[in-house]
N, C-alpha and C. Protein backbone atom coordinates (compact mmCIF):
# COMPACT_ATOMS: atom_id res chain seq x y z
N UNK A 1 59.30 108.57 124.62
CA UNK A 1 58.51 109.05 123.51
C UNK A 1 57.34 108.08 123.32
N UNK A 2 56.14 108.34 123.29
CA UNK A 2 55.19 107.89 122.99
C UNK A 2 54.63 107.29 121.71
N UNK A 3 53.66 106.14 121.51
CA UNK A 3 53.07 106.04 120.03
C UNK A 3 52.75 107.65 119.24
N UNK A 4 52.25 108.33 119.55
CA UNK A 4 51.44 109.42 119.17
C UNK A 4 52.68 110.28 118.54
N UNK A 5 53.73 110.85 119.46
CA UNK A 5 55.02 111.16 119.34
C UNK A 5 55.38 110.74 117.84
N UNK A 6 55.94 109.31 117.72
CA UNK A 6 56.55 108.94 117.16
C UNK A 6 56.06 108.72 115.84
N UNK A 7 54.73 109.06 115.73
CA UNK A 7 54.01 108.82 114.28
C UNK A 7 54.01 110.10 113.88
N UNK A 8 53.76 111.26 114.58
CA UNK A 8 54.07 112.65 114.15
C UNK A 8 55.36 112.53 113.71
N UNK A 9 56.48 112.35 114.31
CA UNK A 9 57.73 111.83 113.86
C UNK A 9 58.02 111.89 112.69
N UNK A 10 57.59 110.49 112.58
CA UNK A 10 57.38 109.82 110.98
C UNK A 10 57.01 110.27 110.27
N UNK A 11 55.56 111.23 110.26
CA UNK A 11 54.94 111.69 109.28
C UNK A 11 55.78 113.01 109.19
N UNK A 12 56.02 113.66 109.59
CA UNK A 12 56.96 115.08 109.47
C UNK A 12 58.31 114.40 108.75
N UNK A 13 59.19 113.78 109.24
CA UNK A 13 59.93 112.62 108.15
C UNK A 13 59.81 112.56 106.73
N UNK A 14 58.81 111.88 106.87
CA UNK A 14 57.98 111.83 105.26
C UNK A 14 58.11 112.79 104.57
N UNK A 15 57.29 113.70 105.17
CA UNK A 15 56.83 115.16 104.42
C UNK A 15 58.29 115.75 103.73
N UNK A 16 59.25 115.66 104.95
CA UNK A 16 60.34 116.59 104.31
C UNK A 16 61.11 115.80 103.44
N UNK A 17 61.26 114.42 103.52
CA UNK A 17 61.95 113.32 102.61
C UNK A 17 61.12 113.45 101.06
N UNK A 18 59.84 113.71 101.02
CA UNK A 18 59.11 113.80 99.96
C UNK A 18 59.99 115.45 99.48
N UNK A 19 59.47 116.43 100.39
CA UNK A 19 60.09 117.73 99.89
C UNK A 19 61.35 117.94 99.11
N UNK A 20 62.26 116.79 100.13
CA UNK A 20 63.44 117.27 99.33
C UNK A 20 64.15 116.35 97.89
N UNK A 21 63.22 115.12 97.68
CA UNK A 21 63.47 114.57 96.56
C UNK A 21 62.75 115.50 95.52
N UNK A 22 61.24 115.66 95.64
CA UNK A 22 60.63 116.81 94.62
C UNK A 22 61.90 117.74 93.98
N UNK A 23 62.47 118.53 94.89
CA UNK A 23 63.96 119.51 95.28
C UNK A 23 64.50 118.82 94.10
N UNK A 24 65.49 117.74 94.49
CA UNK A 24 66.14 117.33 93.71
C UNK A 24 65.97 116.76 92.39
N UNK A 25 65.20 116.65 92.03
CA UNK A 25 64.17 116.20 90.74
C UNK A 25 64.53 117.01 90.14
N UNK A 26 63.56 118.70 90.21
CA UNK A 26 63.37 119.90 89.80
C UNK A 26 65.15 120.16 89.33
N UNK A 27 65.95 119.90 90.47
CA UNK A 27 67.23 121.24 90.33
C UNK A 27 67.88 119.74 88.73
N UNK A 28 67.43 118.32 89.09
CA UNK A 28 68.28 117.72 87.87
C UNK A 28 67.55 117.78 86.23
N UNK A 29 66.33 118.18 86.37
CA UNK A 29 65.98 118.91 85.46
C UNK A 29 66.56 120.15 84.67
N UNK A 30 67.27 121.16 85.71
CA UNK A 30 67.98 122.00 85.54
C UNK A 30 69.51 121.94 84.96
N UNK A 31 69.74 120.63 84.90
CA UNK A 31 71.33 120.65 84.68
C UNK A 31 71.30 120.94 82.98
N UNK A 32 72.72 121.57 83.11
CA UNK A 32 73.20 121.89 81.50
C UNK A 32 73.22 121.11 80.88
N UNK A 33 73.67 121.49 79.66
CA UNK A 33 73.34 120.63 78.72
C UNK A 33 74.87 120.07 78.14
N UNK A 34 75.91 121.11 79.12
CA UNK A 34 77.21 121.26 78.65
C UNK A 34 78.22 121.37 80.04
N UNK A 35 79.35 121.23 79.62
CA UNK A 35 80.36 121.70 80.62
C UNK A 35 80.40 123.03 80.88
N UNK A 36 80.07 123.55 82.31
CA UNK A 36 80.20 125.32 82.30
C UNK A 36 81.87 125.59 82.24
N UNK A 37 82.70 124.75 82.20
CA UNK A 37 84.04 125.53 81.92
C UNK A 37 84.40 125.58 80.19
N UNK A 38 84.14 124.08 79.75
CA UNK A 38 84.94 124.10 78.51
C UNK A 38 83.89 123.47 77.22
N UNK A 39 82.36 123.92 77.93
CA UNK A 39 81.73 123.87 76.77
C UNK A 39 81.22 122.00 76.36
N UNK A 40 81.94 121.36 76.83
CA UNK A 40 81.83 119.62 76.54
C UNK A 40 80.46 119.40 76.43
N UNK A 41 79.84 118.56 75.74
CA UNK A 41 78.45 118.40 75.79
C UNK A 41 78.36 117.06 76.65
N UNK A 42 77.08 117.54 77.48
CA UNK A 42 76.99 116.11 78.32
C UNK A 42 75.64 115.28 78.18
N UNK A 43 75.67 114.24 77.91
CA UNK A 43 74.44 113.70 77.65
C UNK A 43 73.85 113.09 79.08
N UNK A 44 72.74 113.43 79.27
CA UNK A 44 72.07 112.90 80.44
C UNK A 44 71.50 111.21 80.60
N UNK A 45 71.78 110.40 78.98
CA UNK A 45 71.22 109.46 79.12
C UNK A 45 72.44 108.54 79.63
N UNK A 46 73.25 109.46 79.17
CA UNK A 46 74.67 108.10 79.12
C UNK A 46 74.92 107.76 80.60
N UNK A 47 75.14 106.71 80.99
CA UNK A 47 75.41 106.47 82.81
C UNK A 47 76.82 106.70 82.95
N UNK A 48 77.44 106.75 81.87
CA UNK A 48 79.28 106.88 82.53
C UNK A 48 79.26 108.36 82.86
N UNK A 49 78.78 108.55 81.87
CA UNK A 49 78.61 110.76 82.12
C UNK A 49 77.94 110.99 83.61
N UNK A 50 77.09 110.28 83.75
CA UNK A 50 75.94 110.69 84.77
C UNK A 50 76.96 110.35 86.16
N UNK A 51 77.28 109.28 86.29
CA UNK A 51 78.58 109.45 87.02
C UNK A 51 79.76 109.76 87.30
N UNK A 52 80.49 110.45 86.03
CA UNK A 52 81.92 110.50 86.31
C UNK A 52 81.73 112.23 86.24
N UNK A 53 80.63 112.88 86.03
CA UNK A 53 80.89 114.26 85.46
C UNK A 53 80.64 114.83 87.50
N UNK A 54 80.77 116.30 87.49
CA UNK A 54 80.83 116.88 88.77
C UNK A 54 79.42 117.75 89.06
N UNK A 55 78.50 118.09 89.48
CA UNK A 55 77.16 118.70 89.74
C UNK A 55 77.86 119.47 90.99
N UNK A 56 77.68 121.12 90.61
CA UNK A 56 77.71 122.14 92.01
C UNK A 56 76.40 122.35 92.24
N UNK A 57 75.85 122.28 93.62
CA UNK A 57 74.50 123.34 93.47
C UNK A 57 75.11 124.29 94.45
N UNK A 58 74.71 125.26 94.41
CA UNK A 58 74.64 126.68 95.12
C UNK A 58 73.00 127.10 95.49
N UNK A 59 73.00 126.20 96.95
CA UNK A 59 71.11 126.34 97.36
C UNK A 59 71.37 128.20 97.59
N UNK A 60 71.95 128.97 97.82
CA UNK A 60 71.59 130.15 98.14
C UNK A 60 71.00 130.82 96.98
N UNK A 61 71.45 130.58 95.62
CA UNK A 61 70.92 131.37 94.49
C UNK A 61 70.58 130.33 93.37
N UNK A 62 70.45 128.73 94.09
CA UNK A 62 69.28 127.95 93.23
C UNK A 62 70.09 127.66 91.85
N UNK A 63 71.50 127.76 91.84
CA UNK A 63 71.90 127.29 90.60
C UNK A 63 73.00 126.01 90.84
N UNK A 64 72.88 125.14 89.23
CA UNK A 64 72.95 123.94 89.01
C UNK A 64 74.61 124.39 88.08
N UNK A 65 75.67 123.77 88.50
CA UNK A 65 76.82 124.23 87.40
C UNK A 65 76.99 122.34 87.64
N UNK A 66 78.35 122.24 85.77
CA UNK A 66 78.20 121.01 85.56
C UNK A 66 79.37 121.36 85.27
N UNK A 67 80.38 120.01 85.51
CA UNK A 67 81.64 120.15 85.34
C UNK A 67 82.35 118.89 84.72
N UNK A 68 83.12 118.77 83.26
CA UNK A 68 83.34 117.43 82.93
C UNK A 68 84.51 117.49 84.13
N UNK A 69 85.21 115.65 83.81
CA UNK A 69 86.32 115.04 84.72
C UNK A 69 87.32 115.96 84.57
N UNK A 70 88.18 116.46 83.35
CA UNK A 70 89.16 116.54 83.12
C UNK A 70 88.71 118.34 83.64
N UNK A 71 87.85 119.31 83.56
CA UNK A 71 87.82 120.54 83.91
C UNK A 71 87.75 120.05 85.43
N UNK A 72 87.16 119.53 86.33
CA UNK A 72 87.48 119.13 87.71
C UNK A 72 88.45 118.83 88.45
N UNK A 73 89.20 117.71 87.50
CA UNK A 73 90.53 117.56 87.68
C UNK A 73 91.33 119.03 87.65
N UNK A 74 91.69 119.48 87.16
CA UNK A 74 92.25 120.55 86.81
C UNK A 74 92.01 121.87 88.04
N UNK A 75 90.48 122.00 88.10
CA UNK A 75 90.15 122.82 89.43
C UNK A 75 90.58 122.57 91.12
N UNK A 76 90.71 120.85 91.17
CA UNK A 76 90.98 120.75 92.20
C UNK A 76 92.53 120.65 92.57
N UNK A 77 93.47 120.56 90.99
CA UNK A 77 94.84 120.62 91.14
C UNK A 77 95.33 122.53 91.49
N UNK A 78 94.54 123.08 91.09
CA UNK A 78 94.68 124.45 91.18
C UNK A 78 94.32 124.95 92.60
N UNK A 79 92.92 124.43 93.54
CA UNK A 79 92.97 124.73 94.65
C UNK A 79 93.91 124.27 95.58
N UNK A 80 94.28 123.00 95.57
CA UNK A 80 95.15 122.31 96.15
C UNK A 80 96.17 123.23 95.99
N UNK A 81 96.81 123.65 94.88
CA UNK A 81 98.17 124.52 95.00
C UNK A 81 97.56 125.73 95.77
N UNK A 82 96.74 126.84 95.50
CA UNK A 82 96.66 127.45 96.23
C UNK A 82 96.77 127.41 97.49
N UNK A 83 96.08 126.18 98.22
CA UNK A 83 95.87 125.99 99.56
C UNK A 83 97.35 125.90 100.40
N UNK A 84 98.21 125.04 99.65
CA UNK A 84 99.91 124.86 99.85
C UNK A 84 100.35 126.45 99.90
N UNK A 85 100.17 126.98 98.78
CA UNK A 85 100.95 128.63 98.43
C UNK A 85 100.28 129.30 99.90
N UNK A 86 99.50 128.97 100.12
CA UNK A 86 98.59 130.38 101.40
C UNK A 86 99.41 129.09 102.89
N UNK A 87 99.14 128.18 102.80
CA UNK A 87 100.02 127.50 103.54
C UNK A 87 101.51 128.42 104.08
N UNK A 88 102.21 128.15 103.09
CA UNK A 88 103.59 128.36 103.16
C UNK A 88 103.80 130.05 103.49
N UNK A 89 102.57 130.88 102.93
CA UNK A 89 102.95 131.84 103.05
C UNK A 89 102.62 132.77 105.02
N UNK A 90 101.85 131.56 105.41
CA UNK A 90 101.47 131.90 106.63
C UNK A 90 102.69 131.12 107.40
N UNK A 91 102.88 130.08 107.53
CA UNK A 91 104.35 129.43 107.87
C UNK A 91 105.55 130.91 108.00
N UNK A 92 105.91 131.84 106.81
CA UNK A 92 106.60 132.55 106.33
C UNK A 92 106.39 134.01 106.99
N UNK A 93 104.70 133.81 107.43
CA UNK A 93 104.56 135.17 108.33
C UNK A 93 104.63 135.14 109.73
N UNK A 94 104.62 134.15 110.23
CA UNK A 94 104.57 133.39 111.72
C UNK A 94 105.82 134.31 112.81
N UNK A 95 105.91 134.87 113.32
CA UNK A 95 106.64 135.23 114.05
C UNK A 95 107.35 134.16 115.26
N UNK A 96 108.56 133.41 114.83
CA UNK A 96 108.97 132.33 116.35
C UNK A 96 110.00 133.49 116.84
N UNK A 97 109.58 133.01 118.59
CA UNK A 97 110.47 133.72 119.40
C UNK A 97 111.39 132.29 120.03
């Protein structure tokens, strides 16, 4: 790869590293103002919130969902069981010869 190469490189780099912080700026602008399960209000200044709370984005339809600890907790104890229940139930359909 050449000098010439490698500065196009870079500069295409740039461009999209710039693009996608702009991105992310915009969508944290967007966050609620609340928990989308149980309503909790979340303050954006506080840093314990800003870290301990959960951010979904969904890039296909551009939306921002916010999730306190304890509604997260709770979602991921519920998939987890599901995942076991569909587990066991394929175990249960398995045909051994």
């Amino acid at each position: 790869m050449n000098r010439k190469q490698r500065r196009a490189m870079e500069k295409q780099l740039g461009e999209d590293s710039t693009k996608n912080l702009s991105e992310k700026i915009f969508q944290f602008n967007q966050l609620p103002d609340e928990c989308n399960a149980c309503v909790k209000p979340f303050d954006k200044q506080d840093k314990v919130m800003v870290e301990s709370w959960n951010v979904v984005v969904r890039e296909d339809k551009d939306t921002v969902r916010l999730y306190c600890p304890d509604c997260w907790d709770k979602a991921q104890k519920v998939v987890a069981e599901y995942m076991k229940q569909k587990e066991q139930e394929d175990d249960s359909t398995t045909i051994v010869d």
